[in-house]
PDB file of N, CA and C in Angstrom:
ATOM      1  N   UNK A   1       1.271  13.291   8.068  1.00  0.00           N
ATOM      2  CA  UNK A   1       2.553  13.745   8.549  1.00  0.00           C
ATOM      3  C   UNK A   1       2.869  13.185   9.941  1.00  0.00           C
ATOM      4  N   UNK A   2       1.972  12.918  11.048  1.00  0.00           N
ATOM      5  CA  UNK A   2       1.923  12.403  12.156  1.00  0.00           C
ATOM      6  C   UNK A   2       1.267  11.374  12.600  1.00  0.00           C
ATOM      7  N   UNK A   3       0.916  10.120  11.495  1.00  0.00           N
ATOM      8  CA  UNK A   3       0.663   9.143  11.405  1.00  0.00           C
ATOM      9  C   UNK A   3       1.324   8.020  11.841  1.00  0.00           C
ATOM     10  N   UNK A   4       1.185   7.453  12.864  1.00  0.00           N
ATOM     11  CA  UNK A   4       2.127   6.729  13.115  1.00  0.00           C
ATOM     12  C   UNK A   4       2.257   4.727  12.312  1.00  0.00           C
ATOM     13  N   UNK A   5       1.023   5.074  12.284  1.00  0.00           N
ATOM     14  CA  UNK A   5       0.887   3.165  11.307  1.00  0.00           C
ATOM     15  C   UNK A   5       1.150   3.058   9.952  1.00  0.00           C
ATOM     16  N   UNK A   6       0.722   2.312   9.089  1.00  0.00           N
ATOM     17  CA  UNK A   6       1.131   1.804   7.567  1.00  0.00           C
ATOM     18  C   UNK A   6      -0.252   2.569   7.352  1.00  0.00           C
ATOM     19  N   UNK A   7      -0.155   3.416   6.227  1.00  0.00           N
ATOM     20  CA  UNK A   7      -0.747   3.981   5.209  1.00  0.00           C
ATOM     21  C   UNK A   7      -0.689   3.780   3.506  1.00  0.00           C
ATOM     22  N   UNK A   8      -1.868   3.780   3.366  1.00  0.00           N
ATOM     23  CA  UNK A   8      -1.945   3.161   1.415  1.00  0.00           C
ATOM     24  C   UNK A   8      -2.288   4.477   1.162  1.00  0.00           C
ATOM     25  N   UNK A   9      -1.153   4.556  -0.199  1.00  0.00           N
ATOM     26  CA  UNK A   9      -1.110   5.849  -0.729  1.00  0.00           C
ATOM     27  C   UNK A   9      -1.352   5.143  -2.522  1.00  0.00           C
ATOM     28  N   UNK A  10      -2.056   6.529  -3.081  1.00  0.00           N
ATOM     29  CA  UNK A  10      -2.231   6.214  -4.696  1.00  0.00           C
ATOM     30  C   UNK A  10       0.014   6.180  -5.108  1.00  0.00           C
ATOM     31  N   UNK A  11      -0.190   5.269  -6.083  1.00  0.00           N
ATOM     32  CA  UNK A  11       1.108   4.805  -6.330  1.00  0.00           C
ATOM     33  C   UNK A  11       1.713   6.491  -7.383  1.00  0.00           C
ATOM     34  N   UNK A  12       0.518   7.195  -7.652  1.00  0.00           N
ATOM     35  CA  UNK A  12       1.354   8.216  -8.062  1.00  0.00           C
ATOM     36  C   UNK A  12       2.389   9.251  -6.672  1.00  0.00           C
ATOM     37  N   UNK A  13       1.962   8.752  -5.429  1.00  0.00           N
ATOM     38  CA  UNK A  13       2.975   9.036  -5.003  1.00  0.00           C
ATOM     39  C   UNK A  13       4.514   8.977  -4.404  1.00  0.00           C
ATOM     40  N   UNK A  14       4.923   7.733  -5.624  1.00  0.00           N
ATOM     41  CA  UNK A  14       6.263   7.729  -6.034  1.00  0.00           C
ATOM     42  C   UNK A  14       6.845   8.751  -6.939  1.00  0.00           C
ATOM     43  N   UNK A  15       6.285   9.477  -7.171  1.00  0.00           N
ATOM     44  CA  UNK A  15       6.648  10.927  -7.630  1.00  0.00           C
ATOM     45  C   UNK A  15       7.133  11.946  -6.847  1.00  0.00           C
ATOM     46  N   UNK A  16       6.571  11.556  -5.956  1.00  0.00           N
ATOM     47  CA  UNK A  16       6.968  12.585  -4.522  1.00  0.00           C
ATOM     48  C   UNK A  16       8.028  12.063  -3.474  1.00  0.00           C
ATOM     49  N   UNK A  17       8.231  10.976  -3.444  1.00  0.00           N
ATOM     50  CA  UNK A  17       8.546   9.745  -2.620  1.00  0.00           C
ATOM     51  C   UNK A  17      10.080  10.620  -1.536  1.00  0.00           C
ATOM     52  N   UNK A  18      10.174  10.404  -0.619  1.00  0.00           N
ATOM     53  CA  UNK A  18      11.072  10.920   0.111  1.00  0.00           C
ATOM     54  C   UNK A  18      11.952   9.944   0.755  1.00  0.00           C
ATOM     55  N   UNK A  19      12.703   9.209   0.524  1.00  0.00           N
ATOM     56  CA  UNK A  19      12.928   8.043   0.991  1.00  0.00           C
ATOM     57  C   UNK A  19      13.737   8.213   2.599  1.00  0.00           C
ATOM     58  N   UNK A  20      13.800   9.503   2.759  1.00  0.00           N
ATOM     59  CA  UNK A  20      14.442   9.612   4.136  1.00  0.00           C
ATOM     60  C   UNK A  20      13.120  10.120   5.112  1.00  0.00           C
ATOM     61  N   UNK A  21      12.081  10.240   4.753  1.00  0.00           N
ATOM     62  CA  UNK A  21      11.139  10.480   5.251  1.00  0.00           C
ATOM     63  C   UNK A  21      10.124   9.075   5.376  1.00  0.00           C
ATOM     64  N   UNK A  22       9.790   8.435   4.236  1.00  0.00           N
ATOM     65  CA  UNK A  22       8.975   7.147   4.476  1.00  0.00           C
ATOM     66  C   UNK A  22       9.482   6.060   4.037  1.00  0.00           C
ATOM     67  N   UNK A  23       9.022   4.879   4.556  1.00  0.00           N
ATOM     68  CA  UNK A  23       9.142   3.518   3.983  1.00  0.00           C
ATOM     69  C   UNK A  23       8.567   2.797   3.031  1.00  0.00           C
ATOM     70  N   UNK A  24       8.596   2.359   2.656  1.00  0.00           N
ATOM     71  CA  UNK A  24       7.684   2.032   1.101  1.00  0.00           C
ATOM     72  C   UNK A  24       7.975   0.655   1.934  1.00  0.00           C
ATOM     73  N   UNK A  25       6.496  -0.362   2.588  1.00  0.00           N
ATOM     74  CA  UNK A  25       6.831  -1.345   3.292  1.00  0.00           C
ATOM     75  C   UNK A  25       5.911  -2.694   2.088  1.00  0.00           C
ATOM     76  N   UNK A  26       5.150  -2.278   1.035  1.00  0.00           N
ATOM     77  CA  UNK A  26       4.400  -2.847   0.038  1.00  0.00           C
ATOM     78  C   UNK A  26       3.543  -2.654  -1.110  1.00  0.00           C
ATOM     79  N   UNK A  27       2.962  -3.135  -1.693  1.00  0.00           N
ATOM     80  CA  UNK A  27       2.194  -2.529  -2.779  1.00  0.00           C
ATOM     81  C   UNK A  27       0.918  -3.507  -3.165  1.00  0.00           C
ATOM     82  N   UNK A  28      -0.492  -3.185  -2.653  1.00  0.00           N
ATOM     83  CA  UNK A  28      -1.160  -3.917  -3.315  1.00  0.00           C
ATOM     84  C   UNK A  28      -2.490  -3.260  -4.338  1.00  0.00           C
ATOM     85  N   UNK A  29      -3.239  -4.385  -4.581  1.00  0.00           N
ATOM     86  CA  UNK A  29      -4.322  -4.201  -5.371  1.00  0.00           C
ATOM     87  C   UNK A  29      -4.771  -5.599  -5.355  1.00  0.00           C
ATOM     88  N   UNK A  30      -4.745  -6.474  -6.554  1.00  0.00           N
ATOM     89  CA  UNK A  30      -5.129  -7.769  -6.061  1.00  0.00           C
ATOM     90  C   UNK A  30      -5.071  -8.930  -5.452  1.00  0.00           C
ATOM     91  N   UNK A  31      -3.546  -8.455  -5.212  1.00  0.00           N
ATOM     92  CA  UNK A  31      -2.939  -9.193  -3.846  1.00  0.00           C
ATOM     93  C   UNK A  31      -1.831  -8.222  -3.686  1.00  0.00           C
ATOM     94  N   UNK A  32      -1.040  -8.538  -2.658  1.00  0.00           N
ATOM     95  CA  UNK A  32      -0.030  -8.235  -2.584  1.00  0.00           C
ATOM     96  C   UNK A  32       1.319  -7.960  -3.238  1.00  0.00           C
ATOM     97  N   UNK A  33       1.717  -7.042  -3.841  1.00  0.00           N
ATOM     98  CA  UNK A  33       2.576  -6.598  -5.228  1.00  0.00           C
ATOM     99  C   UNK A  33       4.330  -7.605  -4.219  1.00  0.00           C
ATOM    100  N   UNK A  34       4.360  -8.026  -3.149  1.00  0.00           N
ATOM    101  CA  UNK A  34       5.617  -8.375  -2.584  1.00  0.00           C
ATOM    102  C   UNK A  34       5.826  -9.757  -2.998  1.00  0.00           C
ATOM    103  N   UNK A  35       4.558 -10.367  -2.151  1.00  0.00           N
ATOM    104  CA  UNK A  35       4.812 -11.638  -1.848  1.00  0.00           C
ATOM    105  C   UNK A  35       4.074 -12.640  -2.875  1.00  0.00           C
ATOM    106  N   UNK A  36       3.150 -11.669  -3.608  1.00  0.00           N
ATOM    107  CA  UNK A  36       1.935 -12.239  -4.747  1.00  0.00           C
ATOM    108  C   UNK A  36       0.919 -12.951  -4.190  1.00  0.00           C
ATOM    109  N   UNK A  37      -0.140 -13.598  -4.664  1.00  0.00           N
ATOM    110  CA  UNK A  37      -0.644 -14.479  -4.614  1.00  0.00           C
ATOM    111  C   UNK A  37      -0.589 -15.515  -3.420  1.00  0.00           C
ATOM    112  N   UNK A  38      -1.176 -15.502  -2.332  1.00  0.00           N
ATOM    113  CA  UNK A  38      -1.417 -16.443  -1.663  1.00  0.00           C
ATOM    114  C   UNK A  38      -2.605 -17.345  -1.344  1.00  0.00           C
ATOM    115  N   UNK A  39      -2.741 -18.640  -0.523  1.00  0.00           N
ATOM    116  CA  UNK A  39      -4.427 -19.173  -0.625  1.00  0.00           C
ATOM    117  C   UNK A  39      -5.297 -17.927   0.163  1.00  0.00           C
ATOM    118  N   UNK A  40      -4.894 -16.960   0.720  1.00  0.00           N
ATOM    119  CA  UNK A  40      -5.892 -16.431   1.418  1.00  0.00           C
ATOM    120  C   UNK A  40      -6.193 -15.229   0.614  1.00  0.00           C
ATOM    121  N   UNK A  41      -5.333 -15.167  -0.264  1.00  0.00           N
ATOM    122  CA  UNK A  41      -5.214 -13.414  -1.021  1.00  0.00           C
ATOM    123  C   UNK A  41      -5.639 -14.090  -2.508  1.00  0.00           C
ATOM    124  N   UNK A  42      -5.811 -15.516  -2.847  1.00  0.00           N
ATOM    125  CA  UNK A  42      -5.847 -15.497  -4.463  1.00  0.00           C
ATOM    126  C   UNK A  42      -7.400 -15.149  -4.813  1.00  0.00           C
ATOM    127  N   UNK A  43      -7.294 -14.581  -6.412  1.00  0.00           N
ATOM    128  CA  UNK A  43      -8.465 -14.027  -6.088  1.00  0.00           C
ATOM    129  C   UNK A  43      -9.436 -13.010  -5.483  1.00  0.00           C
ATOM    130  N   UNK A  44      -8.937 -12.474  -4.199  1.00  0.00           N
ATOM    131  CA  UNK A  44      -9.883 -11.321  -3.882  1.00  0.00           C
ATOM    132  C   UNK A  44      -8.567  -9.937  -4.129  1.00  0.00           C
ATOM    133  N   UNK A  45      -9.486  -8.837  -3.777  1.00  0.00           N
ATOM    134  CA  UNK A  45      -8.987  -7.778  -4.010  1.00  0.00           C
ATOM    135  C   UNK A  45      -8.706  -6.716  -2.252  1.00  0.00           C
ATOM    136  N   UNK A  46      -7.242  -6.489  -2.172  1.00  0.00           N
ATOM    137  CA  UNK A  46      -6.931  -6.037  -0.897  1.00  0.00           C
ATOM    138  C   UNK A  46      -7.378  -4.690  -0.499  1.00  0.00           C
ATOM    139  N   UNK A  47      -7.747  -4.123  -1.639  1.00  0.00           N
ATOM    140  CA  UNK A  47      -7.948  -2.356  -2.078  1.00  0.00           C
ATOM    141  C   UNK A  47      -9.359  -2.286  -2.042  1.00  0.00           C
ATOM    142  N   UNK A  48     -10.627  -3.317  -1.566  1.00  0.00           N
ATOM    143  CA  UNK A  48     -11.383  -2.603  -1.654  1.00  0.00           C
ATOM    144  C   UNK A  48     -12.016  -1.742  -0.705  1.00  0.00           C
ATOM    145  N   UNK A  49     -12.696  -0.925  -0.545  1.00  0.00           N
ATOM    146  CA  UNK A  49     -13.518   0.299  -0.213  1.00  0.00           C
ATOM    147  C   UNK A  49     -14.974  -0.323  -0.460  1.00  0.00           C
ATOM    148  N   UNK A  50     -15.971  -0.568   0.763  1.00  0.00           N
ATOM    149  CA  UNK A  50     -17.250  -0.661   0.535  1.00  0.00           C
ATOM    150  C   UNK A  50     -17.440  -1.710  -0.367  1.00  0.00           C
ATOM    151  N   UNK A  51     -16.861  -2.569  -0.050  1.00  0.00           N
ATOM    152  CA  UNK A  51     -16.998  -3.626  -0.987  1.00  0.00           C
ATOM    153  C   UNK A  51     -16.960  -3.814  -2.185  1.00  0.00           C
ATOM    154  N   UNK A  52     -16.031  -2.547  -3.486  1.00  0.00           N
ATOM    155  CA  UNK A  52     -15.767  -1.925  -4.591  1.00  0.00           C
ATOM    156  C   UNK A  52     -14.289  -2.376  -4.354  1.00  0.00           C
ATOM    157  N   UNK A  53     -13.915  -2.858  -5.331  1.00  0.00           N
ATOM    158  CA  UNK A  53     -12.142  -2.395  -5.592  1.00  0.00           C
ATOM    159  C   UNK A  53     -11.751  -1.588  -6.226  1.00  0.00           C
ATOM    160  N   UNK A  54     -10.494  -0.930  -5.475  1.00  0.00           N
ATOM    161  CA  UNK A  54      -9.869   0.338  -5.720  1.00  0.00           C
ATOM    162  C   UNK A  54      -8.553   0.019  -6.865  1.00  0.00           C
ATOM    163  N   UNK A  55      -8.178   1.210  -7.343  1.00  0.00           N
ATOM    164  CA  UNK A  55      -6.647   0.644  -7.968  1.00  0.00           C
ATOM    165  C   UNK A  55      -5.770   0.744  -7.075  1.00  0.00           C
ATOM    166  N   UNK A  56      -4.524   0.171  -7.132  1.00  0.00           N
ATOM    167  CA  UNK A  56      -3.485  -0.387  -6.574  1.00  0.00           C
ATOM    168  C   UNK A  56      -3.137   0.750  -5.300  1.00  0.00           C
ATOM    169  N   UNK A  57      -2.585   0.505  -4.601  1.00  0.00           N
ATOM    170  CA  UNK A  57      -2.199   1.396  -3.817  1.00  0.00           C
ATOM    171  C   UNK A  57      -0.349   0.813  -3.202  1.00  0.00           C
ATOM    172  N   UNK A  58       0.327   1.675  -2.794  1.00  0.00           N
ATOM    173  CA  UNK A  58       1.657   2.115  -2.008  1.00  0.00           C
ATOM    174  C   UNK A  58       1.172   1.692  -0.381  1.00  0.00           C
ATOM    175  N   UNK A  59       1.672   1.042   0.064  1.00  0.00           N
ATOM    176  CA  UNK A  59       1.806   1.188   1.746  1.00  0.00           C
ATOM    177  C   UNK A  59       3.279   1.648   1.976  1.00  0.00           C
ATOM    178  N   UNK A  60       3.079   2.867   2.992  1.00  0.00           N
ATOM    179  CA  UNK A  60       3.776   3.624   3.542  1.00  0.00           C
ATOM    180  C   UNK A  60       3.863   3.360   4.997  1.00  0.00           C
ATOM    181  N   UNK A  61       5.208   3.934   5.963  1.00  0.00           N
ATOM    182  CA  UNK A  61       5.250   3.975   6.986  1.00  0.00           C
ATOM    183  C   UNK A  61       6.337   5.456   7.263  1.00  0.00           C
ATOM    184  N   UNK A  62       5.537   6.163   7.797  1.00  0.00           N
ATOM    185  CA  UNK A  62       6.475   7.484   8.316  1.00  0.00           C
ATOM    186  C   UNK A  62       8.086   7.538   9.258  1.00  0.00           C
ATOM    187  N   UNK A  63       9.229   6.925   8.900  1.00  0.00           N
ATOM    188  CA  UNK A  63      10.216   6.755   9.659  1.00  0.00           C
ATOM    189  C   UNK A  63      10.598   7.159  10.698  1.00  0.00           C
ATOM    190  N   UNK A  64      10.245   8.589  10.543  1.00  0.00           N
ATOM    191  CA  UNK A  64      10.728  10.118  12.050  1.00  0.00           C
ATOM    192  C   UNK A  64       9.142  10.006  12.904  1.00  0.00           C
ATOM    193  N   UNK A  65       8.224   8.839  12.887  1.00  0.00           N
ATOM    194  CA  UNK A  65       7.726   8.517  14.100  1.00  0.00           C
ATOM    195  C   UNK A  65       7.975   7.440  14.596  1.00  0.00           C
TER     196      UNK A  65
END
């Protein structure tokens, strides 16, 4: 709620989505859901955790900070 940077959220929370409250600034998992595929992104995975990849995630940014 008082976060002020980009946060990855599970994409089920476009269910909740408040659009006057956050920004929906991207979307990844194995690359970048915006821009796709680049030489530095082809191939690896942006989501992982401990060296595991995660499923996809929402990047968020809180507007009213």
């Amino acid at each position: 709620m008082d976060y002020r940077g980009a946060m990855g959220v599970p994409v089920t929370f476009l269910d909740k989505h408040n659009p006057e409250q956050f920004e929906i600034l991207d979307g990844i998992g194995r690359y970048s859901m915006l821009t796709g595929p680049t030489d530095k992104t082809r191939g690896t995975y942006l989501t992982k955790i401990n060296g595991s990849p995660k499923f996809a995630r929402i990047i968020i940014r809180n507007k009213k900070i």
